[in-house]
ModelCIF file with pLDDT and N, C-alpha, C, O atoms, coordinates in Angstrom:
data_MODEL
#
_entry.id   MODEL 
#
_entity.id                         1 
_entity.type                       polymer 
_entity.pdbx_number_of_molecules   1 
#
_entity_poly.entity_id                      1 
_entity_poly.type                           'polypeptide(L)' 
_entity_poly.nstd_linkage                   no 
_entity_poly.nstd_monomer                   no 
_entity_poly.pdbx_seq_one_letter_code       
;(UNK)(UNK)(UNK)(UNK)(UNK)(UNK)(UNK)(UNK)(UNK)(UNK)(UNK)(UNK)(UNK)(UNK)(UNK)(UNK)
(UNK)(UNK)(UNK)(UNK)(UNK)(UNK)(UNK)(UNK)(UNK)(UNK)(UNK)(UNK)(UNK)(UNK)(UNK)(UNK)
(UNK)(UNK)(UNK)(UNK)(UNK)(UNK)(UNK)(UNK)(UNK)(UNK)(UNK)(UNK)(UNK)(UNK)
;
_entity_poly.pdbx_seq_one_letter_code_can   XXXXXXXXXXXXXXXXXXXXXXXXXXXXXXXXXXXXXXXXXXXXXX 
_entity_poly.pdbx_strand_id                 A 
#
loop_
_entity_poly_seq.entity_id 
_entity_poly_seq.num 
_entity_poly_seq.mon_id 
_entity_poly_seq.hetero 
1 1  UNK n 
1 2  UNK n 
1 3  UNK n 
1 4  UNK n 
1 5  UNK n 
1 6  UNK n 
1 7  UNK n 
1 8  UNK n 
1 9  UNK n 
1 10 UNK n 
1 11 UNK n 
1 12 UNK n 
1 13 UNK n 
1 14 UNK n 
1 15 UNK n 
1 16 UNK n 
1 17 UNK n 
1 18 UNK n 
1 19 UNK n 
1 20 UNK n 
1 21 UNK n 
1 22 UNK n 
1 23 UNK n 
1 24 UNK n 
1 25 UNK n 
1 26 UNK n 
1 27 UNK n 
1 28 UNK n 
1 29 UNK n 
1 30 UNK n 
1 31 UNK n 
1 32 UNK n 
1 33 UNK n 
1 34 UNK n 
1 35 UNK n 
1 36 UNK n 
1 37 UNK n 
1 38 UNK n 
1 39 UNK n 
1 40 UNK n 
1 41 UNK n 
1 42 UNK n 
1 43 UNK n 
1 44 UNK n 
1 45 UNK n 
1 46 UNK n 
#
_struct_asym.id          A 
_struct_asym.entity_id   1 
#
loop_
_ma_qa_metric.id 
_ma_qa_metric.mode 
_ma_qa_metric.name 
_ma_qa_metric.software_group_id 
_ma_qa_metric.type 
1 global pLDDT . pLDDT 
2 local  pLDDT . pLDDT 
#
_ma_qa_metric_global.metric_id      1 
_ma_qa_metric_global.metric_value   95.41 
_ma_qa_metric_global.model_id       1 
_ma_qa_metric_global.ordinal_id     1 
#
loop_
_ma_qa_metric_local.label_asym_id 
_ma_qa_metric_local.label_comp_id 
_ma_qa_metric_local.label_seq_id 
_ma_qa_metric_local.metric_id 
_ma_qa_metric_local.metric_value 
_ma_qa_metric_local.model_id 
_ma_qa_metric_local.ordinal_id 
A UNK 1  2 94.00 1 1  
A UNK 2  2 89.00 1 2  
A UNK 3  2 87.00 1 3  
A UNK 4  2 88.00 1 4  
A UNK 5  2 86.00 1 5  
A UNK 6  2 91.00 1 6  
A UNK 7  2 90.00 1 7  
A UNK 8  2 92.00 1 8  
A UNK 9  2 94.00 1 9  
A UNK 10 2 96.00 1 10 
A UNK 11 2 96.00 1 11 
A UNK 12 2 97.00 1 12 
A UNK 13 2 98.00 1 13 
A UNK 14 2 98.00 1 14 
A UNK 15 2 98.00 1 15 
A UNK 16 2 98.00 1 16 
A UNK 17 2 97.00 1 17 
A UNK 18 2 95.00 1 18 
A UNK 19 2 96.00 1 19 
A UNK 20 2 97.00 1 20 
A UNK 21 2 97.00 1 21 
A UNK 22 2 97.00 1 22 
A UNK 23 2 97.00 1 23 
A UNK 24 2 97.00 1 24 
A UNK 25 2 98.00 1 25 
A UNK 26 2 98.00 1 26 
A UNK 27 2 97.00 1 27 
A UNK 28 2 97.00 1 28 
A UNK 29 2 96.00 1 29 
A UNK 30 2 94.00 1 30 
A UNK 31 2 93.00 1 31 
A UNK 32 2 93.00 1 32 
A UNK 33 2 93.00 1 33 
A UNK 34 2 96.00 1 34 
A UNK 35 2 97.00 1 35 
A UNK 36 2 96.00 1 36 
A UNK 37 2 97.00 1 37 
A UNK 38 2 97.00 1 38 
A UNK 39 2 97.00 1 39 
A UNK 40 2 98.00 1 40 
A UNK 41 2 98.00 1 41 
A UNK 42 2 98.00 1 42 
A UNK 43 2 97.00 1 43 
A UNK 44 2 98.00 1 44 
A UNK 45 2 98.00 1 45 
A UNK 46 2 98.00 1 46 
#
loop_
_atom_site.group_PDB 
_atom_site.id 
_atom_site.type_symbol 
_atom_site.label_atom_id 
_atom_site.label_alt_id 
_atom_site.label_comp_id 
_atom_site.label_asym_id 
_atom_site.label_entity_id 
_atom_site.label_seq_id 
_atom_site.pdbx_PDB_ins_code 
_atom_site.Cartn_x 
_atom_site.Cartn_y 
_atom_site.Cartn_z 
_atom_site.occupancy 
_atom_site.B_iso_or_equiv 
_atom_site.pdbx_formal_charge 
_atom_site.auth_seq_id 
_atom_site.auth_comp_id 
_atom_site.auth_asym_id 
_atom_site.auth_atom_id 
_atom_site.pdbx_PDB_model_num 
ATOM 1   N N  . UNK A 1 1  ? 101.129 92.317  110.978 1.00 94.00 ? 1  UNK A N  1 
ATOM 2   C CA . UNK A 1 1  ? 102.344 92.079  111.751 1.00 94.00 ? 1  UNK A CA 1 
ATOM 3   C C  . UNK A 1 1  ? 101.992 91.772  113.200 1.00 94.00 ? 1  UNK A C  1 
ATOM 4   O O  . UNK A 1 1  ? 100.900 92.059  113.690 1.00 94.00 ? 1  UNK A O  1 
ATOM 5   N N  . UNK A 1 2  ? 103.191 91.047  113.993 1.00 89.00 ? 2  UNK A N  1 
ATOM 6   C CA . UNK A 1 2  ? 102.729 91.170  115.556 1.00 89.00 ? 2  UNK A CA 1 
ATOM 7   C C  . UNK A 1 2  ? 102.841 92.165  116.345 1.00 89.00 ? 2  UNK A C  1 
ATOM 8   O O  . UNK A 1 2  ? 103.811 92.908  116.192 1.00 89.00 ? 2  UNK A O  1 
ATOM 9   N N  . UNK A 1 3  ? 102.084 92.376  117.166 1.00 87.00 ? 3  UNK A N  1 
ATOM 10  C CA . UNK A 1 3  ? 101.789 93.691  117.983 1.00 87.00 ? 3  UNK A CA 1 
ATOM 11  C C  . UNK A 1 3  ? 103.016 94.252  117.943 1.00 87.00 ? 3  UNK A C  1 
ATOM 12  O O  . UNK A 1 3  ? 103.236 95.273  117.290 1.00 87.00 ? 3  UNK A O  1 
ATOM 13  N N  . UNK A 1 4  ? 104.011 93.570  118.708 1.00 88.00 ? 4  UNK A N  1 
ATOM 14  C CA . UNK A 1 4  ? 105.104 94.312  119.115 1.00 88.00 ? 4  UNK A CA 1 
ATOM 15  C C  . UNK A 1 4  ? 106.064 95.171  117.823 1.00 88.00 ? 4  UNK A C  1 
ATOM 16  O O  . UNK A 1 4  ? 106.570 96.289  117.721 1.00 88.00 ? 4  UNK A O  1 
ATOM 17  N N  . UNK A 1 5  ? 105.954 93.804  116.859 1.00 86.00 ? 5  UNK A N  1 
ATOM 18  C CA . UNK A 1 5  ? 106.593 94.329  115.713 1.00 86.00 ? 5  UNK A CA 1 
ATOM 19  C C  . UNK A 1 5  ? 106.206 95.854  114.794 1.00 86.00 ? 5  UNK A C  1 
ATOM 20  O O  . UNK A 1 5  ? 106.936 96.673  114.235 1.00 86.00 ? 5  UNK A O  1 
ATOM 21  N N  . UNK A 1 6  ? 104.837 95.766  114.947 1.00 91.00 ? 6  UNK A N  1 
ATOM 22  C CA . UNK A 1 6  ? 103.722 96.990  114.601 1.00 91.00 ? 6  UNK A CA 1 
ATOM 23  C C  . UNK A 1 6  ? 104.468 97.966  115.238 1.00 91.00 ? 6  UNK A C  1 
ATOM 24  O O  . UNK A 1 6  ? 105.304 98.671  114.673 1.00 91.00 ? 6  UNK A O  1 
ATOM 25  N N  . UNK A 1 7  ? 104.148 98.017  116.508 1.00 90.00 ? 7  UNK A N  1 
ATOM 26  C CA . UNK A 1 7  ? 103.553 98.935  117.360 1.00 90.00 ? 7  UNK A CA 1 
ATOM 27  C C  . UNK A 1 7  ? 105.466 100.066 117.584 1.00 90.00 ? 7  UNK A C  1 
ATOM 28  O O  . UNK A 1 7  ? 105.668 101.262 117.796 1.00 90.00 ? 7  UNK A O  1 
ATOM 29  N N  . UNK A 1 8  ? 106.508 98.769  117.370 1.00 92.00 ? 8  UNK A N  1 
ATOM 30  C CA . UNK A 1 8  ? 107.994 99.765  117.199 1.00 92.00 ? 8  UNK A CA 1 
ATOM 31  C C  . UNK A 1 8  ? 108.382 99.767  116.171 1.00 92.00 ? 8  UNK A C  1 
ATOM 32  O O  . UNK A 1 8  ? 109.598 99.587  116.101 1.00 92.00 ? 8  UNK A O  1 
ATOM 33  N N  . UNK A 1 9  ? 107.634 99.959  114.845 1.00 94.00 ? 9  UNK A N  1 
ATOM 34  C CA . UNK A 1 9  ? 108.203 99.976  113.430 1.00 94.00 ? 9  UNK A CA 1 
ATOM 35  C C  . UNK A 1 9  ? 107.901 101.282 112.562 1.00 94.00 ? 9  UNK A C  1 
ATOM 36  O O  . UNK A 1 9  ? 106.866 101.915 112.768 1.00 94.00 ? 9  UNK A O  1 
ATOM 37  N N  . UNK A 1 10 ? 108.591 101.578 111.831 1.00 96.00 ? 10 UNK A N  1 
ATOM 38  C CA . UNK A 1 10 ? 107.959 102.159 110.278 1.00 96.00 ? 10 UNK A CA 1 
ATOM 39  C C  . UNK A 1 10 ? 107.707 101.073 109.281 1.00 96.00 ? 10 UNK A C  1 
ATOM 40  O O  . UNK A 1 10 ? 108.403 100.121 108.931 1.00 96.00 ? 10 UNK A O  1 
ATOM 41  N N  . UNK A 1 11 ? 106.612 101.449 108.951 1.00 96.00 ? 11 UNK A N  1 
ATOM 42  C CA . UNK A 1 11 ? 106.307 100.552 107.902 1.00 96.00 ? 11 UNK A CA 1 
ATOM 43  C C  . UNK A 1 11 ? 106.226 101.162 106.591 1.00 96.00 ? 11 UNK A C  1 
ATOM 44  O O  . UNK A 1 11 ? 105.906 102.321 106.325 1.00 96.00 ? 11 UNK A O  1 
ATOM 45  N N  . UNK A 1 12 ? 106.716 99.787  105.444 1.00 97.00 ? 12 UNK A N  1 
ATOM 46  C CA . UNK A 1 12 ? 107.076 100.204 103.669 1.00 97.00 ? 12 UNK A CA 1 
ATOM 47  C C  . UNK A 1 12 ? 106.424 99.432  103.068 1.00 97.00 ? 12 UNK A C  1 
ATOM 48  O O  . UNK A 1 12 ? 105.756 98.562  103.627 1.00 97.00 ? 12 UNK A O  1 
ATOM 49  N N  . UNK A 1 13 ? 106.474 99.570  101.988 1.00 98.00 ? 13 UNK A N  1 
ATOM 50  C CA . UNK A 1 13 ? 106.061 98.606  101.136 1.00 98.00 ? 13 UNK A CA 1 
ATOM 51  C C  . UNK A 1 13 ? 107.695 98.949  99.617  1.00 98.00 ? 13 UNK A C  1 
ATOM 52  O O  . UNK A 1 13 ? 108.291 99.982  99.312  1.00 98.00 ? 13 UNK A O  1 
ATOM 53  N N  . UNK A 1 14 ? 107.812 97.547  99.115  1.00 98.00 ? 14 UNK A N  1 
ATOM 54  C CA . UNK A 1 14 ? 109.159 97.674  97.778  1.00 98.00 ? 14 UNK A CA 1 
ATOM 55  C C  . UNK A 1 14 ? 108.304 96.522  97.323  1.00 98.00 ? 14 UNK A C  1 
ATOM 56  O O  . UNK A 1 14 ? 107.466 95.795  97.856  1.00 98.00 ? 14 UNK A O  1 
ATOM 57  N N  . UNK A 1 15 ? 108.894 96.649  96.016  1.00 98.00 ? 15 UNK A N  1 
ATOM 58  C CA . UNK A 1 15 ? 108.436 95.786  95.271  1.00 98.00 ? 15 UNK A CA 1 
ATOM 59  C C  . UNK A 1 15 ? 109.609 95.509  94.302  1.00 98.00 ? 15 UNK A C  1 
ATOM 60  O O  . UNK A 1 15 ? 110.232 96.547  94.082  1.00 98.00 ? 15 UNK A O  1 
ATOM 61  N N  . UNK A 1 16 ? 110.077 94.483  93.687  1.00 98.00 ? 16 UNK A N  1 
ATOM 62  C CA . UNK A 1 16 ? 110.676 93.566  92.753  1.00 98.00 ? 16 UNK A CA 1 
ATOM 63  C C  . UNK A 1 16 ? 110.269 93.467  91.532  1.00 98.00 ? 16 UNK A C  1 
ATOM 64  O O  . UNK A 1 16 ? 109.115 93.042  91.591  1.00 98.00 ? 16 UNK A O  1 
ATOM 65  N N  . UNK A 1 17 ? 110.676 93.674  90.112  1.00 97.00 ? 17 UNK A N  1 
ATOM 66  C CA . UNK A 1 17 ? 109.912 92.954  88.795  1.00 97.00 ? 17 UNK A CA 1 
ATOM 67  C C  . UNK A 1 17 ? 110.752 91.912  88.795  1.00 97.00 ? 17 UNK A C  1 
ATOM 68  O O  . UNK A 1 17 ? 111.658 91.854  89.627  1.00 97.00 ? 17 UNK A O  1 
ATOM 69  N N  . UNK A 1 18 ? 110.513 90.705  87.623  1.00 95.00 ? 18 UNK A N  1 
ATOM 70  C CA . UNK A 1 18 ? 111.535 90.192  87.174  1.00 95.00 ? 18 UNK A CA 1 
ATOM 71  C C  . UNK A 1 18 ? 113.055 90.909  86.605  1.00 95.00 ? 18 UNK A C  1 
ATOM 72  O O  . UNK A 1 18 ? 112.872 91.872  85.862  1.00 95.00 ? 18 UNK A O  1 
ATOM 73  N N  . UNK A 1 19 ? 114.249 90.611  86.825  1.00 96.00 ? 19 UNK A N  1 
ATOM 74  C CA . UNK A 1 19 ? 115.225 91.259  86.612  1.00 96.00 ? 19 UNK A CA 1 
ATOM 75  C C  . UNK A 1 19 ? 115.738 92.267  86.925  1.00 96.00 ? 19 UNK A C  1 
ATOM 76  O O  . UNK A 1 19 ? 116.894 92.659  86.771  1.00 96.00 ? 19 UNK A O  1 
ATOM 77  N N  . UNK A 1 20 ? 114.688 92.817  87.480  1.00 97.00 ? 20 UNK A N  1 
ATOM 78  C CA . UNK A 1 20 ? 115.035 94.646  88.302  1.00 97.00 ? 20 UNK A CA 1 
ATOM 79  C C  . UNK A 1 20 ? 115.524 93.934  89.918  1.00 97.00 ? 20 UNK A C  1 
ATOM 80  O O  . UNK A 1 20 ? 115.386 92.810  90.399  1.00 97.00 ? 20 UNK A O  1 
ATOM 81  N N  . UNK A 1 21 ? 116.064 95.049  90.358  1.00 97.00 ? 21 UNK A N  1 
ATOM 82  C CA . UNK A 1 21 ? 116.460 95.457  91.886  1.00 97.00 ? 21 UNK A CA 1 
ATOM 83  C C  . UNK A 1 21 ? 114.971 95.515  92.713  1.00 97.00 ? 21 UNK A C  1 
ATOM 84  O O  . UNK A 1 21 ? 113.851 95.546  92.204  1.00 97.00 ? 21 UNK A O  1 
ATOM 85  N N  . UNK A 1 22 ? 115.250 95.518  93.835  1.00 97.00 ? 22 UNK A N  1 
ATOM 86  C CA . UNK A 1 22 ? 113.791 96.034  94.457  1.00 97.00 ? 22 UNK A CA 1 
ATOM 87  C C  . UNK A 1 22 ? 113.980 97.101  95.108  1.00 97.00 ? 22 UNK A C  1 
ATOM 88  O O  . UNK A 1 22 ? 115.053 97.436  95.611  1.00 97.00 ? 22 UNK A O  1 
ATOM 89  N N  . UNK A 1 23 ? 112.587 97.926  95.157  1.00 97.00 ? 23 UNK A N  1 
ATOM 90  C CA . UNK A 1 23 ? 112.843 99.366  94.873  1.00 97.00 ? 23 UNK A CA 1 
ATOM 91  C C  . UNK A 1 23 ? 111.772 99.827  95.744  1.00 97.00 ? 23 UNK A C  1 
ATOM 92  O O  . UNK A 1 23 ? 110.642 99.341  95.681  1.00 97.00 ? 23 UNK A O  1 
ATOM 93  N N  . UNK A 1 24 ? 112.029 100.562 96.389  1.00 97.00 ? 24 UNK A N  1 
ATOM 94  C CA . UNK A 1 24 ? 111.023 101.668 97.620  1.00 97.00 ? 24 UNK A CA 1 
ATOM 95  C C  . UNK A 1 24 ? 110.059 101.756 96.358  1.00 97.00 ? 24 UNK A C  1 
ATOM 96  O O  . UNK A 1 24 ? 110.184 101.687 95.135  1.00 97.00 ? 24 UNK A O  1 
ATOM 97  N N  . UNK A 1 25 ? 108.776 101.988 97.510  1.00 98.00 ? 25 UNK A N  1 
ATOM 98  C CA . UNK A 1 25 ? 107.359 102.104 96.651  1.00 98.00 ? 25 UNK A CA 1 
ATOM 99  C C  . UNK A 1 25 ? 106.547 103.181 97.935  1.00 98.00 ? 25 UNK A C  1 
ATOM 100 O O  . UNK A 1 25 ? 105.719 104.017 97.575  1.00 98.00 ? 25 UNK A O  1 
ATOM 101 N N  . UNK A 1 26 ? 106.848 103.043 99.120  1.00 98.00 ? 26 UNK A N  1 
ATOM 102 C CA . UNK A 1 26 ? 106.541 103.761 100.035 1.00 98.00 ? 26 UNK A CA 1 
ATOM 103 C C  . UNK A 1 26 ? 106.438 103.380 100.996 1.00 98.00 ? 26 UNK A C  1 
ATOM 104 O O  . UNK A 1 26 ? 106.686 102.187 101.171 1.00 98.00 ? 26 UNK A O  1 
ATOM 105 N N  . UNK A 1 27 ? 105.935 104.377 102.323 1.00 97.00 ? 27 UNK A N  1 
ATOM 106 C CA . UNK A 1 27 ? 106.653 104.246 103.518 1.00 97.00 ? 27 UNK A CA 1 
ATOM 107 C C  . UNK A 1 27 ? 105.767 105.227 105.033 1.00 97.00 ? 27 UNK A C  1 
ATOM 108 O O  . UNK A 1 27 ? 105.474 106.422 105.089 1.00 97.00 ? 27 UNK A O  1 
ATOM 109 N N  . UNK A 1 28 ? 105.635 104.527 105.692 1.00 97.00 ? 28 UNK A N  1 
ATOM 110 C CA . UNK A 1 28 ? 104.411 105.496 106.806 1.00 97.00 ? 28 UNK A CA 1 
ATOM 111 C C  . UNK A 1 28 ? 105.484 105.567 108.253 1.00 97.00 ? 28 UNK A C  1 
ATOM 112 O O  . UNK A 1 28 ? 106.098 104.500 108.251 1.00 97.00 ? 28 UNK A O  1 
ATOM 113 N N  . UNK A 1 29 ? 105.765 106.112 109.025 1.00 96.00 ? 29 UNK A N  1 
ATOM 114 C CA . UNK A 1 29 ? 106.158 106.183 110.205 1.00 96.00 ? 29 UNK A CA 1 
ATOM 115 C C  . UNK A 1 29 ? 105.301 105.439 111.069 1.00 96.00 ? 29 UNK A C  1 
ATOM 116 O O  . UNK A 1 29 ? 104.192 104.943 110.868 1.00 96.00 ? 29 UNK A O  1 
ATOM 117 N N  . UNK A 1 30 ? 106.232 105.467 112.328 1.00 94.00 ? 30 UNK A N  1 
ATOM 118 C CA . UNK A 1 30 ? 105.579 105.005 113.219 1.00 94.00 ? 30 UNK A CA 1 
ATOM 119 C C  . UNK A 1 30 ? 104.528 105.072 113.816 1.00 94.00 ? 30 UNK A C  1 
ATOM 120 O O  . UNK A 1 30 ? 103.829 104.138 114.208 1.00 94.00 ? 30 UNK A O  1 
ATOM 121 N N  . UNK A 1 31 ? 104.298 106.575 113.956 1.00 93.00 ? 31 UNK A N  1 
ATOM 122 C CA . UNK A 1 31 ? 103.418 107.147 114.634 1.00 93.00 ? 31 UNK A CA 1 
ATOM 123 C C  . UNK A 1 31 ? 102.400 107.539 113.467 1.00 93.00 ? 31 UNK A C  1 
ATOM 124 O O  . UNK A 1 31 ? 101.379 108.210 113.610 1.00 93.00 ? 31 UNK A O  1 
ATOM 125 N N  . UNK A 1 32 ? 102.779 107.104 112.541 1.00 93.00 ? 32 UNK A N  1 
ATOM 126 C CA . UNK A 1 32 ? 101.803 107.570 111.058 1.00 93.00 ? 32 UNK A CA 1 
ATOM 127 C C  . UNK A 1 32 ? 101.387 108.831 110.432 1.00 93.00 ? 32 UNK A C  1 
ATOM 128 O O  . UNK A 1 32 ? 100.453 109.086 109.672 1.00 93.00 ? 32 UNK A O  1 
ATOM 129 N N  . UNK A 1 33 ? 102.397 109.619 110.987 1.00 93.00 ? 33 UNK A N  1 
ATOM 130 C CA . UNK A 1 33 ? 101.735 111.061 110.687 1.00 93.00 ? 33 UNK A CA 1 
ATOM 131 C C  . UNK A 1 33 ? 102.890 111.359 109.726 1.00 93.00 ? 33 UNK A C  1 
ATOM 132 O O  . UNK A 1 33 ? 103.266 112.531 109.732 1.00 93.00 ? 33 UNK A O  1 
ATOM 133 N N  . UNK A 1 34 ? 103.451 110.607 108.991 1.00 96.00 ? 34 UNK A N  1 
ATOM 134 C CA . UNK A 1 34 ? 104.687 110.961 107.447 1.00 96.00 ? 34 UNK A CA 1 
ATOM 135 C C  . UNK A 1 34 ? 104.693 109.687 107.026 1.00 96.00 ? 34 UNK A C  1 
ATOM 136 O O  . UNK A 1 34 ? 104.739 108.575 107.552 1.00 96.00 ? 34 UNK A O  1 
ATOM 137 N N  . UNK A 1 35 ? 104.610 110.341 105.433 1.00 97.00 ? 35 UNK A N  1 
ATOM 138 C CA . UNK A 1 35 ? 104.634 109.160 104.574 1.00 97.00 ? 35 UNK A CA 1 
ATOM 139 C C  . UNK A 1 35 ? 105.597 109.771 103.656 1.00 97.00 ? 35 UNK A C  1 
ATOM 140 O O  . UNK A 1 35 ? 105.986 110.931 103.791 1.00 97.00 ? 35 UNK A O  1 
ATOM 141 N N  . UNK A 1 36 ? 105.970 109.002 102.743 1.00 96.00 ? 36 UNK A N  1 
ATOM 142 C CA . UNK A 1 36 ? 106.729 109.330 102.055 1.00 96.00 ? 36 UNK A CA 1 
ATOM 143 C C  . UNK A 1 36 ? 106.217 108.228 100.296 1.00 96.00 ? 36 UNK A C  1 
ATOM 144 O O  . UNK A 1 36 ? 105.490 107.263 100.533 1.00 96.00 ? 36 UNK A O  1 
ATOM 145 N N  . UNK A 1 37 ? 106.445 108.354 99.410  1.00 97.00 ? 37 UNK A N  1 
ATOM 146 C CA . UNK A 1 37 ? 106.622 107.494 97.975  1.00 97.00 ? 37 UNK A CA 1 
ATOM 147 C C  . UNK A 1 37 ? 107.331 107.614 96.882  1.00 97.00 ? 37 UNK A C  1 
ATOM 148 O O  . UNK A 1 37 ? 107.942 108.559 96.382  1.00 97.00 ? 37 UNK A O  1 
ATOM 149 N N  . UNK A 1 38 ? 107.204 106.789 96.654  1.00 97.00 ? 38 UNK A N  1 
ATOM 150 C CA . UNK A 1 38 ? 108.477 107.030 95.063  1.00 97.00 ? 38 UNK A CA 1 
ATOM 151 C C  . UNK A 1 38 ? 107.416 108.023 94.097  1.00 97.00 ? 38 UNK A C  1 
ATOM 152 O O  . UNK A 1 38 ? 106.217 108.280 94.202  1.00 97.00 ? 38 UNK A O  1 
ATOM 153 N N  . UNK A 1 39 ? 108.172 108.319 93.395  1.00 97.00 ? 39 UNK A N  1 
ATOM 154 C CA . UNK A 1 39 ? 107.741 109.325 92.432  1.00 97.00 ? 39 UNK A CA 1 
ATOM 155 C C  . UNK A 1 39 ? 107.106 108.766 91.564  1.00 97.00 ? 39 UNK A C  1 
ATOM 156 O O  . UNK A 1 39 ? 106.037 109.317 91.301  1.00 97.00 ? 39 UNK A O  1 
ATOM 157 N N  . UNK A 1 40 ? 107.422 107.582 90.821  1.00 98.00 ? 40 UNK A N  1 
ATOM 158 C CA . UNK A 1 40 ? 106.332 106.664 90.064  1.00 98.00 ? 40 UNK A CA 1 
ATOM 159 C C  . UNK A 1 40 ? 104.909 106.317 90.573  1.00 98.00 ? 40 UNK A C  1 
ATOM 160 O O  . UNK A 1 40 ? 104.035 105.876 89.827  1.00 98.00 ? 40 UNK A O  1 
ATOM 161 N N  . UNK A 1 41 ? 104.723 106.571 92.026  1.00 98.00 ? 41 UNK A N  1 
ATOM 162 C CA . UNK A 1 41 ? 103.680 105.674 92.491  1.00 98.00 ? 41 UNK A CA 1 
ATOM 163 C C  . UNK A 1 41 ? 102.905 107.180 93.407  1.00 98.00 ? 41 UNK A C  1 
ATOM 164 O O  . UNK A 1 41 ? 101.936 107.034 94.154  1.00 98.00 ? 41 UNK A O  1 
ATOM 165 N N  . UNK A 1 42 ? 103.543 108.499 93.156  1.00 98.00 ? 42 UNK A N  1 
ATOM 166 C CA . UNK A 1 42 ? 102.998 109.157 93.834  1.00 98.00 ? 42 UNK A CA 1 
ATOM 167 C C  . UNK A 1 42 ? 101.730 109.527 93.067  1.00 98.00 ? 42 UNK A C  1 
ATOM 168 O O  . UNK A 1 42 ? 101.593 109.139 91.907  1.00 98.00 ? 42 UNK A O  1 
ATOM 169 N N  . UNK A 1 43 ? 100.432 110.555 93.915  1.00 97.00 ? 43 UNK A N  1 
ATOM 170 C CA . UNK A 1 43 ? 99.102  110.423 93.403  1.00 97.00 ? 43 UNK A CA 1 
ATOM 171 C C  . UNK A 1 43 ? 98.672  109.360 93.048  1.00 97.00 ? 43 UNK A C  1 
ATOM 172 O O  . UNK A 1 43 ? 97.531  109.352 92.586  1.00 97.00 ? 43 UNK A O  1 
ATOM 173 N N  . UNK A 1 44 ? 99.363  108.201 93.127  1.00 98.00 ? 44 UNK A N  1 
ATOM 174 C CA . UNK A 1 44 ? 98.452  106.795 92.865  1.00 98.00 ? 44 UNK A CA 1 
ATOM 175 C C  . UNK A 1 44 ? 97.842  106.224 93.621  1.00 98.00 ? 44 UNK A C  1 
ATOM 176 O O  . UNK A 1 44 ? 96.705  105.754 93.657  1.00 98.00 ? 44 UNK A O  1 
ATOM 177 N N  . UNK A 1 45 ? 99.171  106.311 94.655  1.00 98.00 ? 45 UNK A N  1 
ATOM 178 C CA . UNK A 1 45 ? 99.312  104.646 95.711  1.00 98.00 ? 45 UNK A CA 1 
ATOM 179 C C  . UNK A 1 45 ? 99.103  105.814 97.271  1.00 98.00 ? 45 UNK A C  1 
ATOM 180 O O  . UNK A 1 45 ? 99.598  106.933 97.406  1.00 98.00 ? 45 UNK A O  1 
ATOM 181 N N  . UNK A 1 46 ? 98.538  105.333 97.901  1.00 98.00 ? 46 UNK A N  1 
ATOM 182 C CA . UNK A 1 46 ? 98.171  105.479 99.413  1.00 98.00 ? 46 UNK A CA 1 
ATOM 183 C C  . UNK A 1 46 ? 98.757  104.530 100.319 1.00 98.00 ? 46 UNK A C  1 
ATOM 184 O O  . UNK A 1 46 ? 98.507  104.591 101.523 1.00 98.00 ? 46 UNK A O  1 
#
C-alpha cells in the first residue's frame, strides 16, 4: 500500500468463492499489536 494509506489503516484480508458472499478471513490493527480471524482460518492463517 502507499505510505500514507499503510501507515493510517487496519489492515484485512476477505476473500470471495464463486457464488458465496465475501467473507472476513482476518485482520491486524494499526499499530499491529491485535489481530483478529475467522474461525475457519484460525491456527492456520497468520
Amino acid at each position: 500500500a502507499s505510505q500514507r494509506t499503510f501507515s493510517t489503516s487496519a489492515m484485512g484480508w476477505f476473500r470471495q468463492a464463486p457464488g458465496k458472499e465475501r467473507e472476513f478471513v482476518a485482520v491486524i490493527s494499526r499499530g499491529g499489536t491485535r489481530t483478529n480471524y475467522a474461525d475457519s482460518v484460525k491456527g492456520r492463517f497468520t
